[in-house]
N, C-alpha and C. Protein backbone atom coordinates (compact mmCIF):
# COMPACT_ATOMS: atom_id res chain seq x y z
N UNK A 1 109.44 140.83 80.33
CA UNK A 1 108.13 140.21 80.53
C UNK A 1 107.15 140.77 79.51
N UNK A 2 106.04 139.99 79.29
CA UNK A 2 104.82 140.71 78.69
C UNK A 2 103.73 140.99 78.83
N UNK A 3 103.24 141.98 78.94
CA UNK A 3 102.42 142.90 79.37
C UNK A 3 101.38 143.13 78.51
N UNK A 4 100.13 143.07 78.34
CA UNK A 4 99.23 143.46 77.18
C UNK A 4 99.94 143.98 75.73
N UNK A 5 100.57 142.40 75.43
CA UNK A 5 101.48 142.41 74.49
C UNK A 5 102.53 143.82 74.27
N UNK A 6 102.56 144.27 75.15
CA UNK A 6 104.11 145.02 75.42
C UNK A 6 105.30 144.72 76.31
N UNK A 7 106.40 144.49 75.49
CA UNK A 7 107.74 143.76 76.23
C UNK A 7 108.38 145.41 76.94
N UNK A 8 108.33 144.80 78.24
CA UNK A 8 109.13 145.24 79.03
C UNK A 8 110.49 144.81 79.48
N UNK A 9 111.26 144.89 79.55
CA UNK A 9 113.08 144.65 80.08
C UNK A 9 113.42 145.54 80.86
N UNK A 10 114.13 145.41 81.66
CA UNK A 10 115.00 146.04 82.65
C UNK A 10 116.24 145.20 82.33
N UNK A 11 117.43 146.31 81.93
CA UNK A 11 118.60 146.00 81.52
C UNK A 11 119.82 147.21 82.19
N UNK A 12 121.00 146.48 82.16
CA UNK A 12 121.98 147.42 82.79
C UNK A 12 122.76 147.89 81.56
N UNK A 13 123.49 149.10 81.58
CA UNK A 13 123.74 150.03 80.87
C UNK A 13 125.29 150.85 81.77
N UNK A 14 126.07 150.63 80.47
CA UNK A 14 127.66 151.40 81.53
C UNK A 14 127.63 152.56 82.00
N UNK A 15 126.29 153.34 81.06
CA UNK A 15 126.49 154.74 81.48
C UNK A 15 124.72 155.65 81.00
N UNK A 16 124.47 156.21 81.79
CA UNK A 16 123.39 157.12 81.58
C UNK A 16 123.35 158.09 80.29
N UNK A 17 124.68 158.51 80.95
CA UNK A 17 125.00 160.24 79.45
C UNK A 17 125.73 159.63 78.19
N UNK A 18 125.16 160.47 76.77
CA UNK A 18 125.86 160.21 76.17
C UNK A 18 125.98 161.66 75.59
N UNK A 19 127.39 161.57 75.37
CA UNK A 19 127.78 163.10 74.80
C UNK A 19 127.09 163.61 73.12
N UNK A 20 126.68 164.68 73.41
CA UNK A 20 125.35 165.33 72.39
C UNK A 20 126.35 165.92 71.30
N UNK A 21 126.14 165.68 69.75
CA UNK A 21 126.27 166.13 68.85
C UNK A 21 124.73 167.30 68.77
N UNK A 22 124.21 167.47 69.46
CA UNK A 22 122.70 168.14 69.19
C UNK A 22 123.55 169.97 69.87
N UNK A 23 122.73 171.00 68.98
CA UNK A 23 123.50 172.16 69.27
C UNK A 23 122.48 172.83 70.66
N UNK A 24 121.87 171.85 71.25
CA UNK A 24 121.02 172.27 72.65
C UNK A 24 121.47 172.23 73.91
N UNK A 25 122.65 170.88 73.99
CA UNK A 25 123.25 169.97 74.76
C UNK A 25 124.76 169.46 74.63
N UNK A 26 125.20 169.26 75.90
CA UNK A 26 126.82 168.35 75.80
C UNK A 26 126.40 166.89 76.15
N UNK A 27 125.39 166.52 76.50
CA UNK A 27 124.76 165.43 76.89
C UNK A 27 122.97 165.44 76.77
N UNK A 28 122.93 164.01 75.79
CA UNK A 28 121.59 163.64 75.91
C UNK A 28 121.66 162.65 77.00
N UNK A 29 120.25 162.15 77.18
CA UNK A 29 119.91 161.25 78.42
C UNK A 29 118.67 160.88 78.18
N UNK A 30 118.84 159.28 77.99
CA UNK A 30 117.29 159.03 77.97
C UNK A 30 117.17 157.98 78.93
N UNK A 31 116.43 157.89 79.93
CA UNK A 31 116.95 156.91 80.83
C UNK A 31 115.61 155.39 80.60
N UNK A 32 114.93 155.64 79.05
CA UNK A 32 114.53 154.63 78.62
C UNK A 32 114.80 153.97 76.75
N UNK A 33 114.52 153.17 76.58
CA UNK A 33 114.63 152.80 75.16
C UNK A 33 113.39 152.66 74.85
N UNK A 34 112.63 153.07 73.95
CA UNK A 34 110.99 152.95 73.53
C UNK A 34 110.43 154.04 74.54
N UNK A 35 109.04 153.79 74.14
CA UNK A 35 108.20 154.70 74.86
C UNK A 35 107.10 154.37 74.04
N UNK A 36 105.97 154.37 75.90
CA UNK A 36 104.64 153.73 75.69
C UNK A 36 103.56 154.84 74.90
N UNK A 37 104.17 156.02 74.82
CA UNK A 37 103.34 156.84 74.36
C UNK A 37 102.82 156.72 72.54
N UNK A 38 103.70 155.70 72.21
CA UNK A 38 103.50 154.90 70.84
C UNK A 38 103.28 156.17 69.66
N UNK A 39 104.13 157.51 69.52
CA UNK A 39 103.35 158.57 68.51
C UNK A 39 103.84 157.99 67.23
N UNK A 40 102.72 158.16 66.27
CA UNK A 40 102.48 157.71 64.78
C UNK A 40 103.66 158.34 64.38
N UNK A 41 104.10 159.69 64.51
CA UNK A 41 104.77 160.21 63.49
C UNK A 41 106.34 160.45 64.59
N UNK A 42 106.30 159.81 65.73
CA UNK A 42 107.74 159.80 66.29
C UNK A 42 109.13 159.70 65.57
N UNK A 43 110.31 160.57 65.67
CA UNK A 43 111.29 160.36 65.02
C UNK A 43 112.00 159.26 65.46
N UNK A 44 111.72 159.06 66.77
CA UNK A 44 112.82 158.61 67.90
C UNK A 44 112.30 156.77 67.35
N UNK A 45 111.54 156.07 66.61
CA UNK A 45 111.69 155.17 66.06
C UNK A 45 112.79 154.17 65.57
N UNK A 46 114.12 155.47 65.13
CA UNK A 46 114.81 154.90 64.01
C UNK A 46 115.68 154.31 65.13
N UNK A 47 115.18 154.21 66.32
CA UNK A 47 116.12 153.28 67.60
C UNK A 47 116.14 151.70 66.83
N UNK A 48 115.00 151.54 67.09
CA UNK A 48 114.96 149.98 66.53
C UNK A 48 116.26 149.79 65.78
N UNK A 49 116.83 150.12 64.44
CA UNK A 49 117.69 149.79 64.33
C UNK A 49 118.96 149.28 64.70
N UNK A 50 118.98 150.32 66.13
CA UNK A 50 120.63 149.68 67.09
C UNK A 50 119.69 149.48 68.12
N UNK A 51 118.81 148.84 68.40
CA UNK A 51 118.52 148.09 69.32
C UNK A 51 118.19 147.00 69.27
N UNK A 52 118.00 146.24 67.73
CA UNK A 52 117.23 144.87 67.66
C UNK A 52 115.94 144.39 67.67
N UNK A 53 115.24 145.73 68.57
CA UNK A 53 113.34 144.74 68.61
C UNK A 53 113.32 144.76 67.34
N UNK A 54 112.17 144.32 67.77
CA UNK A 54 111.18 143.87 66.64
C UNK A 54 109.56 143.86 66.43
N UNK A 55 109.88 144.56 67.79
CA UNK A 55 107.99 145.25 67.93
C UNK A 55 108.32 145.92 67.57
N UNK A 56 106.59 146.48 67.21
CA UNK A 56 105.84 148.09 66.40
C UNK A 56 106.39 149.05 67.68
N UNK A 57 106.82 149.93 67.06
CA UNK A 57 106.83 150.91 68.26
C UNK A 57 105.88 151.85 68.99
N UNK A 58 106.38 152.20 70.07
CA UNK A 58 105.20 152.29 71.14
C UNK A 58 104.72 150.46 71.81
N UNK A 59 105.57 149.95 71.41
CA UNK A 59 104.98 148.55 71.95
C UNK A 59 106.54 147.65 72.74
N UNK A 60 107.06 148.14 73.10
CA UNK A 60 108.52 147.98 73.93
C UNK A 60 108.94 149.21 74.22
N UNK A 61 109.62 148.49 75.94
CA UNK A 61 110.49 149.58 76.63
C UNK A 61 111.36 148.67 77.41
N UNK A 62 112.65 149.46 77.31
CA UNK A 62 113.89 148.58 77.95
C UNK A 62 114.50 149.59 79.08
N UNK A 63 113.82 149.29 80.53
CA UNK A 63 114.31 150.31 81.34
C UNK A 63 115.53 150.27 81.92
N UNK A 64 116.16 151.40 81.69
CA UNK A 64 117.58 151.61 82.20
C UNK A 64 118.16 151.18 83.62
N UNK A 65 119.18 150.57 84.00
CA UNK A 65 119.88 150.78 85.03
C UNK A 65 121.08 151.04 85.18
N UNK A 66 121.85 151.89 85.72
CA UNK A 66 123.17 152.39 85.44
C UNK A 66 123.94 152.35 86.63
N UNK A 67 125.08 152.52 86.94
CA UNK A 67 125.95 152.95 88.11
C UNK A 67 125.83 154.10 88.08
N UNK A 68 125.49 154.47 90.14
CA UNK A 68 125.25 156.02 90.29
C UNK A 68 126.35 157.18 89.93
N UNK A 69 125.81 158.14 89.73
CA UNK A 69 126.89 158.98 89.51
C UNK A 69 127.11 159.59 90.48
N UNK A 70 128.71 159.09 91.03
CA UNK A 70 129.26 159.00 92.42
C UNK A 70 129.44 160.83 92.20
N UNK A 71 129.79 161.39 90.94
CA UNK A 71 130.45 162.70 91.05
C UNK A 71 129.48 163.82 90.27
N UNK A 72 128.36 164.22 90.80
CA UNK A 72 127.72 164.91 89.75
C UNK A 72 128.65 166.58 89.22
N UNK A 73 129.26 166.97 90.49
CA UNK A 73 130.00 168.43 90.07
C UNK A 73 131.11 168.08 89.07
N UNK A 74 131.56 166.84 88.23
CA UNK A 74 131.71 166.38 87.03
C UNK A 74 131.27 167.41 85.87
N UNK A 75 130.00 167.84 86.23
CA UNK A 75 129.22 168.02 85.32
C UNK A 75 128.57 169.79 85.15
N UNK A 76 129.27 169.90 86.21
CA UNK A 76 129.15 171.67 86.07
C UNK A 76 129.53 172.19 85.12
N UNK A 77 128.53 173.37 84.99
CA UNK A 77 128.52 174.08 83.95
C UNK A 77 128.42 173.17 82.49
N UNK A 78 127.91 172.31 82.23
CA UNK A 78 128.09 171.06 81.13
C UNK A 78 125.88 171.27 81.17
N UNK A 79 125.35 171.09 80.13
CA UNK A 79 123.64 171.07 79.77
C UNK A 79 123.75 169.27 79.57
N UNK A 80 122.50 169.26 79.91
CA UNK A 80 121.88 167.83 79.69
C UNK A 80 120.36 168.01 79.01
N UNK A 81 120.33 167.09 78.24
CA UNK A 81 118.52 167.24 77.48
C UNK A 81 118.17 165.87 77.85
N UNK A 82 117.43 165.72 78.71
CA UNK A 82 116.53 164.52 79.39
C UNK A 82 115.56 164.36 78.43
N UNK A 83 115.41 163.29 77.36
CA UNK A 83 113.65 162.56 76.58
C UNK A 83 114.32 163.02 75.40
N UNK A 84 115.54 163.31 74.55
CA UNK A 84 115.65 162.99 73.31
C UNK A 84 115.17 161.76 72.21
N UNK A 85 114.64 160.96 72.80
CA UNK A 85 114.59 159.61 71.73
C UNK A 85 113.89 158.58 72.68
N UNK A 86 113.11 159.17 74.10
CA UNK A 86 112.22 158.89 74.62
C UNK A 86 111.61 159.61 75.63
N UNK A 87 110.42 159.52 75.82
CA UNK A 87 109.78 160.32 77.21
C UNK A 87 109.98 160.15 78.19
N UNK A 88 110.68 160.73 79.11
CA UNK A 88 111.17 160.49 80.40
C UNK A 88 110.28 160.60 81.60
N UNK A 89 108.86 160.78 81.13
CA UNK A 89 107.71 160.48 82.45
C UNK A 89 106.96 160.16 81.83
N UNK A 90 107.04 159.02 80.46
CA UNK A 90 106.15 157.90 80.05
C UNK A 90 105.14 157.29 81.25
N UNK A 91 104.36 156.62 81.23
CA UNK A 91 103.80 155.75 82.48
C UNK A 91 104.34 155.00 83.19
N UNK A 92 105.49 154.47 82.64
CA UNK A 92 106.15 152.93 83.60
C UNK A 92 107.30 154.46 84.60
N UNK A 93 107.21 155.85 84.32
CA UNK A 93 108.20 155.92 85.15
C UNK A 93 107.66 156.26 86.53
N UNK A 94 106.22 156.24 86.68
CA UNK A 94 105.79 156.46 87.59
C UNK A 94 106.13 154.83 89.04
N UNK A 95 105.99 153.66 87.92
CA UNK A 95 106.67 152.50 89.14
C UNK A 95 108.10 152.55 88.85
N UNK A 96 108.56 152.72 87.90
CA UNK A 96 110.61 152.47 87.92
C UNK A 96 111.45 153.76 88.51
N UNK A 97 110.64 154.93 88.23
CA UNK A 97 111.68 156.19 88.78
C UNK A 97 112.56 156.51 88.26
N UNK A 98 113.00 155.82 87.05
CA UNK A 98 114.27 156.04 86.61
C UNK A 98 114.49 157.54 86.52
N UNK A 99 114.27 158.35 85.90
CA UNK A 99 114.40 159.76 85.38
C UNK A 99 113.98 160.55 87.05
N UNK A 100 113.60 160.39 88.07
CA UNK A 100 113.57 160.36 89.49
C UNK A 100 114.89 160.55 89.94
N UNK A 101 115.46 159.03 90.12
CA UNK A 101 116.66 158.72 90.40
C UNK A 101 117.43 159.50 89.68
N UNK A 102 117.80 159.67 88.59
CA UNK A 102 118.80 160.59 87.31
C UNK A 102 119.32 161.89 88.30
N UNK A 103 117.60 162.84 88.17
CA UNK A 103 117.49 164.27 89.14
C UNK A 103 118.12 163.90 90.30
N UNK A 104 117.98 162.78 90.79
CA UNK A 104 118.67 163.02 92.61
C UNK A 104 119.74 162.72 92.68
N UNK A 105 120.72 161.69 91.68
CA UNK A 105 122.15 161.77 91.57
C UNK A 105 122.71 162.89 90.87
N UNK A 106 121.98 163.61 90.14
CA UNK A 106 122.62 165.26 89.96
C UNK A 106 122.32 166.30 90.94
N UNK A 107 121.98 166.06 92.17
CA UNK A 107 121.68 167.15 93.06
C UNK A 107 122.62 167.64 93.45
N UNK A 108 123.13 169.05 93.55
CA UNK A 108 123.87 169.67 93.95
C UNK A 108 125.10 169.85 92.75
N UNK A 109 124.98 169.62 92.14
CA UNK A 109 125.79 169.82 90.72
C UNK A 109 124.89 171.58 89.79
N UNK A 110 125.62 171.95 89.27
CA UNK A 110 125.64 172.98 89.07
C UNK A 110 125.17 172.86 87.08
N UNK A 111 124.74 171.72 86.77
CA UNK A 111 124.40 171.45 85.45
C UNK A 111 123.20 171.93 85.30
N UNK A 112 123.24 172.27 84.00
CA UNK A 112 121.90 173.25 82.97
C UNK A 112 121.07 171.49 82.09
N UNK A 113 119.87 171.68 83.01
CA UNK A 113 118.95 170.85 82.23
C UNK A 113 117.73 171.12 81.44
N UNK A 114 117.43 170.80 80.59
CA UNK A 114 116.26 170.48 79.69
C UNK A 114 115.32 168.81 79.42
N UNK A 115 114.53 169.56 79.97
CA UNK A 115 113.46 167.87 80.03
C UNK A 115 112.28 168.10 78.98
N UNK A 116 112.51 166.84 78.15
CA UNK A 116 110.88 167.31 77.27
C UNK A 116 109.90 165.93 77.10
N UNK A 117 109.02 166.22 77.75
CA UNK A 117 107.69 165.39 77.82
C UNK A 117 106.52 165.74 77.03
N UNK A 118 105.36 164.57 77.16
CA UNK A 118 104.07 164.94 76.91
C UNK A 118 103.22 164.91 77.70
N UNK A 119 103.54 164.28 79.24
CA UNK A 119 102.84 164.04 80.21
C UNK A 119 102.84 164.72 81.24
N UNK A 120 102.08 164.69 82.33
CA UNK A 120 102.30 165.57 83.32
C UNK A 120 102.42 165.11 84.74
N UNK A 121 103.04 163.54 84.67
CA UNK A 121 103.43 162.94 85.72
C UNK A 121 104.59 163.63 86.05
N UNK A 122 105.00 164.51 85.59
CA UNK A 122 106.26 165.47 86.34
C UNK A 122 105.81 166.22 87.04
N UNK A 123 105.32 166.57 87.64
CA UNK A 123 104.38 166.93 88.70
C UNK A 123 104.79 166.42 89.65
N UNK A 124 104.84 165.18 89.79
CA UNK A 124 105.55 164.39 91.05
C UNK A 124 106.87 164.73 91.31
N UNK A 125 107.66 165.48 90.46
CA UNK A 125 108.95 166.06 90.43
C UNK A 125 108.99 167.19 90.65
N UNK A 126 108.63 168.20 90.69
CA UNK A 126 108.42 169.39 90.68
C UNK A 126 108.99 170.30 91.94
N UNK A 127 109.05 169.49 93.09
CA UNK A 127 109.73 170.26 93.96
C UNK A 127 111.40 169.54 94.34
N UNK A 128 111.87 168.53 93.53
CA UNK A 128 113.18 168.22 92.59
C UNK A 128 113.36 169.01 91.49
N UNK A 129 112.84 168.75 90.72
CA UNK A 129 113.00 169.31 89.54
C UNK A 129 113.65 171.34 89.87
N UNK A 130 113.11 171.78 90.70
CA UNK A 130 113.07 173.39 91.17
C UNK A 130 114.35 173.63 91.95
N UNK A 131 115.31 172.14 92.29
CA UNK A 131 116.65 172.70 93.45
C UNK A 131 117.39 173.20 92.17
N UNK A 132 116.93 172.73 90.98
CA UNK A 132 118.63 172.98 90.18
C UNK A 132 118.39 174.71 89.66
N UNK A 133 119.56 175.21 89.12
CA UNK A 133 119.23 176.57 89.35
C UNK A 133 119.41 176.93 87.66
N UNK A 134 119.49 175.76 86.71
CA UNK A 134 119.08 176.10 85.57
C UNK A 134 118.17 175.08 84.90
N UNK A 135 117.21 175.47 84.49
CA UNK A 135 116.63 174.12 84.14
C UNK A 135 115.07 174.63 83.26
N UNK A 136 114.50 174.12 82.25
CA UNK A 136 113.88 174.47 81.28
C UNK A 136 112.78 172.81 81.06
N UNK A 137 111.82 173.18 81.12
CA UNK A 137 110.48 171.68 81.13
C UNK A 137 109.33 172.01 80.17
N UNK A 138 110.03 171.69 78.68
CA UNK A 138 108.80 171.62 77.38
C UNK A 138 108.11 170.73 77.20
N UNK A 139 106.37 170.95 76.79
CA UNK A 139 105.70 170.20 76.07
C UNK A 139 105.53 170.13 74.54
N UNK A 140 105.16 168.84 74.47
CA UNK A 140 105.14 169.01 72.89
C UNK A 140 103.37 169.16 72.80
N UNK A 141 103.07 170.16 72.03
CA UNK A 141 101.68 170.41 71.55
C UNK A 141 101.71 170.22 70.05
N UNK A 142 100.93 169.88 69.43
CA UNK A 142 100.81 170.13 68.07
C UNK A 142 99.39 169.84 67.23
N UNK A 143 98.35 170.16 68.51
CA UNK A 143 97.02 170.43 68.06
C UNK A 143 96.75 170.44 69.15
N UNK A 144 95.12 171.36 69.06
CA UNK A 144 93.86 171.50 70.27
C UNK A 144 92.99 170.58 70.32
N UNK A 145 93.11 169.61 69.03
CA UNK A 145 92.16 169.07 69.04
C UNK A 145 92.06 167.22 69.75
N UNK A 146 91.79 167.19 70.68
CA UNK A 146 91.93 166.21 71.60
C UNK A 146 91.52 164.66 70.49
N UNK A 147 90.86 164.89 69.84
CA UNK A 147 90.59 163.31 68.98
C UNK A 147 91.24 163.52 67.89
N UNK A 148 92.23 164.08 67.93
CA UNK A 148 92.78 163.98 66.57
C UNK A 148 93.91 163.65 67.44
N UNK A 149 93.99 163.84 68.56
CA UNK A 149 95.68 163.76 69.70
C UNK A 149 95.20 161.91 69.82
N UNK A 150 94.12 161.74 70.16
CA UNK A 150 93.97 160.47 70.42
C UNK A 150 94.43 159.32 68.93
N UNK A 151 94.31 160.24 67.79
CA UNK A 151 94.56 158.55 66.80
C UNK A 151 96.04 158.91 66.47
N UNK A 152 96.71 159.88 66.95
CA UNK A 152 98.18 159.93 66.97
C UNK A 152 99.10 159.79 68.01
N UNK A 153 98.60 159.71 69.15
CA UNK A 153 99.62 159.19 70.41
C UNK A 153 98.90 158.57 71.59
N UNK A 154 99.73 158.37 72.70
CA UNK A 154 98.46 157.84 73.83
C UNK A 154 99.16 158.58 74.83
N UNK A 155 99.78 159.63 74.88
CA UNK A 155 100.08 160.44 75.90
C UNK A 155 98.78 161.41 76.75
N UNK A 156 98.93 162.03 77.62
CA UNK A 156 97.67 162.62 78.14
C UNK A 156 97.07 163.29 77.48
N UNK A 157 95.92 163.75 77.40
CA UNK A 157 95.00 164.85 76.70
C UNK A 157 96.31 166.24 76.81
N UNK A 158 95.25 167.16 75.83
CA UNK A 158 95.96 168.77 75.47
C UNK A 158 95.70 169.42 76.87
N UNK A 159 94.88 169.36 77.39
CA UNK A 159 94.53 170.28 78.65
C UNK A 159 95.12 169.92 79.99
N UNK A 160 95.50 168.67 79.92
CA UNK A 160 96.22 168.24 81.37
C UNK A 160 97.57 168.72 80.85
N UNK A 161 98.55 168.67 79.49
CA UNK A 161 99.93 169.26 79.60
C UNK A 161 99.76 170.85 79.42
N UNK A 162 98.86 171.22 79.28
CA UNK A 162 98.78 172.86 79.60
C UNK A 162 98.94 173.22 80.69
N UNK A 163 97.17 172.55 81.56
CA UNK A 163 98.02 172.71 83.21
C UNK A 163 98.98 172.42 83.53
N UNK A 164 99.50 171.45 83.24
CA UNK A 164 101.04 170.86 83.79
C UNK A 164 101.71 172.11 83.84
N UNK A 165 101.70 172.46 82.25
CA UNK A 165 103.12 173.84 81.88
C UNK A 165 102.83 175.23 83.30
N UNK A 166 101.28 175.35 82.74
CA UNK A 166 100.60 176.56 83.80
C UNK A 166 101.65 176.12 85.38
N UNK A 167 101.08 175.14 85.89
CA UNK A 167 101.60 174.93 87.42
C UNK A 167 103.19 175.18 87.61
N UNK A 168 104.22 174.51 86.39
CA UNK A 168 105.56 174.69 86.41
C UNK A 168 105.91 176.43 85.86
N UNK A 169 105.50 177.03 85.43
CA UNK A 169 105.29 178.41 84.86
C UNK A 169 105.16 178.86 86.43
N UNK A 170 104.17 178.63 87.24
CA UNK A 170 103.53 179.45 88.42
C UNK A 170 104.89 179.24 89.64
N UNK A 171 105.60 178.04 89.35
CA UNK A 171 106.87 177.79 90.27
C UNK A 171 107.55 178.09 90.03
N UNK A 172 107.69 179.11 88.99
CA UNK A 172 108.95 179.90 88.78
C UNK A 172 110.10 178.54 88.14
N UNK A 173 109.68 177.97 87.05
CA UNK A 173 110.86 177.43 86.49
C UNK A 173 110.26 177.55 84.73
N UNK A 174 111.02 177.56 84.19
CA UNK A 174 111.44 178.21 82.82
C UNK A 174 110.62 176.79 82.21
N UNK A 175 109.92 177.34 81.23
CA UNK A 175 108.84 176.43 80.39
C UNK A 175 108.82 176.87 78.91
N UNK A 176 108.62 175.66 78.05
CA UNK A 176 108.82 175.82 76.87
C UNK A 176 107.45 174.95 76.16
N UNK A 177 106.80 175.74 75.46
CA UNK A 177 105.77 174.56 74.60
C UNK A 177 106.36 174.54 73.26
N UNK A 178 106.33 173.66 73.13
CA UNK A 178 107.25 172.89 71.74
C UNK A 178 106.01 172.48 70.51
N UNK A 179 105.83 173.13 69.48
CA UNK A 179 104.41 172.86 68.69
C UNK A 179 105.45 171.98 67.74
N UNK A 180 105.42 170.49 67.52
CA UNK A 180 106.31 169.60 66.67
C UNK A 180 105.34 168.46 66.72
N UNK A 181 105.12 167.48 65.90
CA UNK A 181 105.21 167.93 64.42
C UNK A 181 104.48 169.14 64.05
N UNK A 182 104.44 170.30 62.77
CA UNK A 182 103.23 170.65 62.40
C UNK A 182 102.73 169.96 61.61
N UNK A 183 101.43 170.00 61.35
CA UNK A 183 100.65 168.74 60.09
C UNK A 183 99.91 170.09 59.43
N UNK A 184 100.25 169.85 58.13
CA UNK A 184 99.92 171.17 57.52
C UNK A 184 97.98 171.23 57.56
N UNK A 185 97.66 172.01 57.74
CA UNK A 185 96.40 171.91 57.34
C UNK A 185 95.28 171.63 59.04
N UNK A 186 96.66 171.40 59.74
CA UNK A 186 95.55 170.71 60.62
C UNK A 186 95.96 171.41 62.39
N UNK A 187 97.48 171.97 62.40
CA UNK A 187 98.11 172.50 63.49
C UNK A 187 97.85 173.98 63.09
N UNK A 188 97.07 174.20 64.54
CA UNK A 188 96.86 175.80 64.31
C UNK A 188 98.03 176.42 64.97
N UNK A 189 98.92 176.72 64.54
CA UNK A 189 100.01 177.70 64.57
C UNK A 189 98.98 178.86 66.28
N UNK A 190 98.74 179.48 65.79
CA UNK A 190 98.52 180.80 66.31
C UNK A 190 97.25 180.77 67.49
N UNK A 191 96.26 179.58 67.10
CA UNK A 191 95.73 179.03 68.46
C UNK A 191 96.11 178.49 69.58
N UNK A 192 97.41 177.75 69.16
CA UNK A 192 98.20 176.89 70.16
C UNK A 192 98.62 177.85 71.11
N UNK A 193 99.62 178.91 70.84
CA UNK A 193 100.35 180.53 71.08
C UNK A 193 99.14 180.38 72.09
N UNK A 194 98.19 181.38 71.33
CA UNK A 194 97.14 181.74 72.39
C UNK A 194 96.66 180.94 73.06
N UNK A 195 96.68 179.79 73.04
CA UNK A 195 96.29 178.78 74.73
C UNK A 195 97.46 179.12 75.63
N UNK A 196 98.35 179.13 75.25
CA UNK A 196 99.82 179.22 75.85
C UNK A 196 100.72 180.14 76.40
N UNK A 197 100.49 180.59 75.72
CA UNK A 197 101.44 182.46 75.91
C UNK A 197 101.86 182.52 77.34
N UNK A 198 100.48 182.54 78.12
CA UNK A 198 100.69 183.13 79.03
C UNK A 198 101.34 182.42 80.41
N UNK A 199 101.76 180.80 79.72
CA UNK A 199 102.59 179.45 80.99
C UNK A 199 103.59 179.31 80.44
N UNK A 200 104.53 180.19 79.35
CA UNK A 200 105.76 179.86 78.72
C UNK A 200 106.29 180.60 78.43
N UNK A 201 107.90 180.60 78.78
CA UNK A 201 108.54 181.45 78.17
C UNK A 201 109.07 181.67 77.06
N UNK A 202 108.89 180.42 76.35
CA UNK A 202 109.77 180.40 75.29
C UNK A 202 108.65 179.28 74.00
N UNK A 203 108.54 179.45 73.04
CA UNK A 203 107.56 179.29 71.92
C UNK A 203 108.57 177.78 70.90
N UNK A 204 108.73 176.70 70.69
CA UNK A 204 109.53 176.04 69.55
C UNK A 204 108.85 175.83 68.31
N UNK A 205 109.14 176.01 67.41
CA UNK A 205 108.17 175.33 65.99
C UNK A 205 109.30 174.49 65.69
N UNK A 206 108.70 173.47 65.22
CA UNK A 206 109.34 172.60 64.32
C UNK A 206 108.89 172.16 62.67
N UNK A 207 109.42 172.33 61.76
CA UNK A 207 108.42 172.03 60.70
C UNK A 207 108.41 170.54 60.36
């Protein structure tokens, strides 16, 4: 359908996981194609190619539906990285759930996850997100400066994914702020740190 000229689809899909050449993961998972968060300098673009649109990106999303996974202890001891090549608590997942649903057919499975967002509708997950007993929830930061965040993405402001991190930090689950892209000249390296330090355990640069 279309939506303030953004195509939405809901399409079925044989399988959720796909096995990770990435040295983070044995499985990526994105349980969308596109993402409304539209960032200027997104890698996860070069989808279009094996997918066919033909919108600008950030301007289509093709939401997943899969067969449940009848067997999650399949998957023990095996990592998963949830939002490789899209955001997995974009806005539409607040009505579809998909990435919801994902967490509750792995319950009770013994798999190591990594989720990376910009938003802080994971919040609504948070007391899911906390049964699994390995599991790691990064933001991407890569400036303080809120109008310069605005002509490069449409994800939430800098201060709502801080709190976000702060609140998941305070629940005792393992947090990562991810400073990617840097833009030379314009990402303060060492200001970001110091907003941060103290809701994360773990620091990413990307150049």
């Amino acid at each position: 359908m279309e939506n303030n000229r953004i195509k939405i689809d809901e399409i079925k899909v044989k399988g959720i996981l796909t096995k990770s050449n990435l040295p983070v993961c044995d499985y990526s998972v994105n349980p969308y194609v596109g993402c409304l968060h539209g960032c200027k300098y997104c890698y996860a673009s070069f989808m279009k190619r094996f997918t066919g649109h033909t919108e600008d990106w950030g301007k289509f999303v093709d939401i997943k539906y899969w067969e449940p996974i009848k067997n999650p202890h399949k998957f023990d001891g095996k990592s998963m990285f949830i939002g490789s090549v899209t955001d997995p608590y974009q806005p539409l997942e607040s009505k579809y759930k998909r990435t919801r649903t994902l967490l509750e057919e792995l319950q009770g499975s013994d798999v190591s996850i990594s989720i990376a967002t910009r938003s802080d509708l994971i919040l609504r997950d948070i007391d899911l997100i906390k049964t699994f007993k390995n599991v790691r929830v990064s933001w991407s930061i890569n400036t303080l400066d809120d109008e310069f965040r605005k002509d490069m993405d449409l994800s939430v402001n800098i201060d709502r994914r801080i709190e976000c991190m702060k609140k998941f930090h305070e629940a005792g689950i393992r947090t990562t702020c991810f400073i990617s892209p840097i833009f030379p000249g314009i990402t303060d390296v060492k200001a970001i740190i110091k907003k941060c330090k103290d809701y994360c355990n773990l620091v990413w640069l990307e150049n």
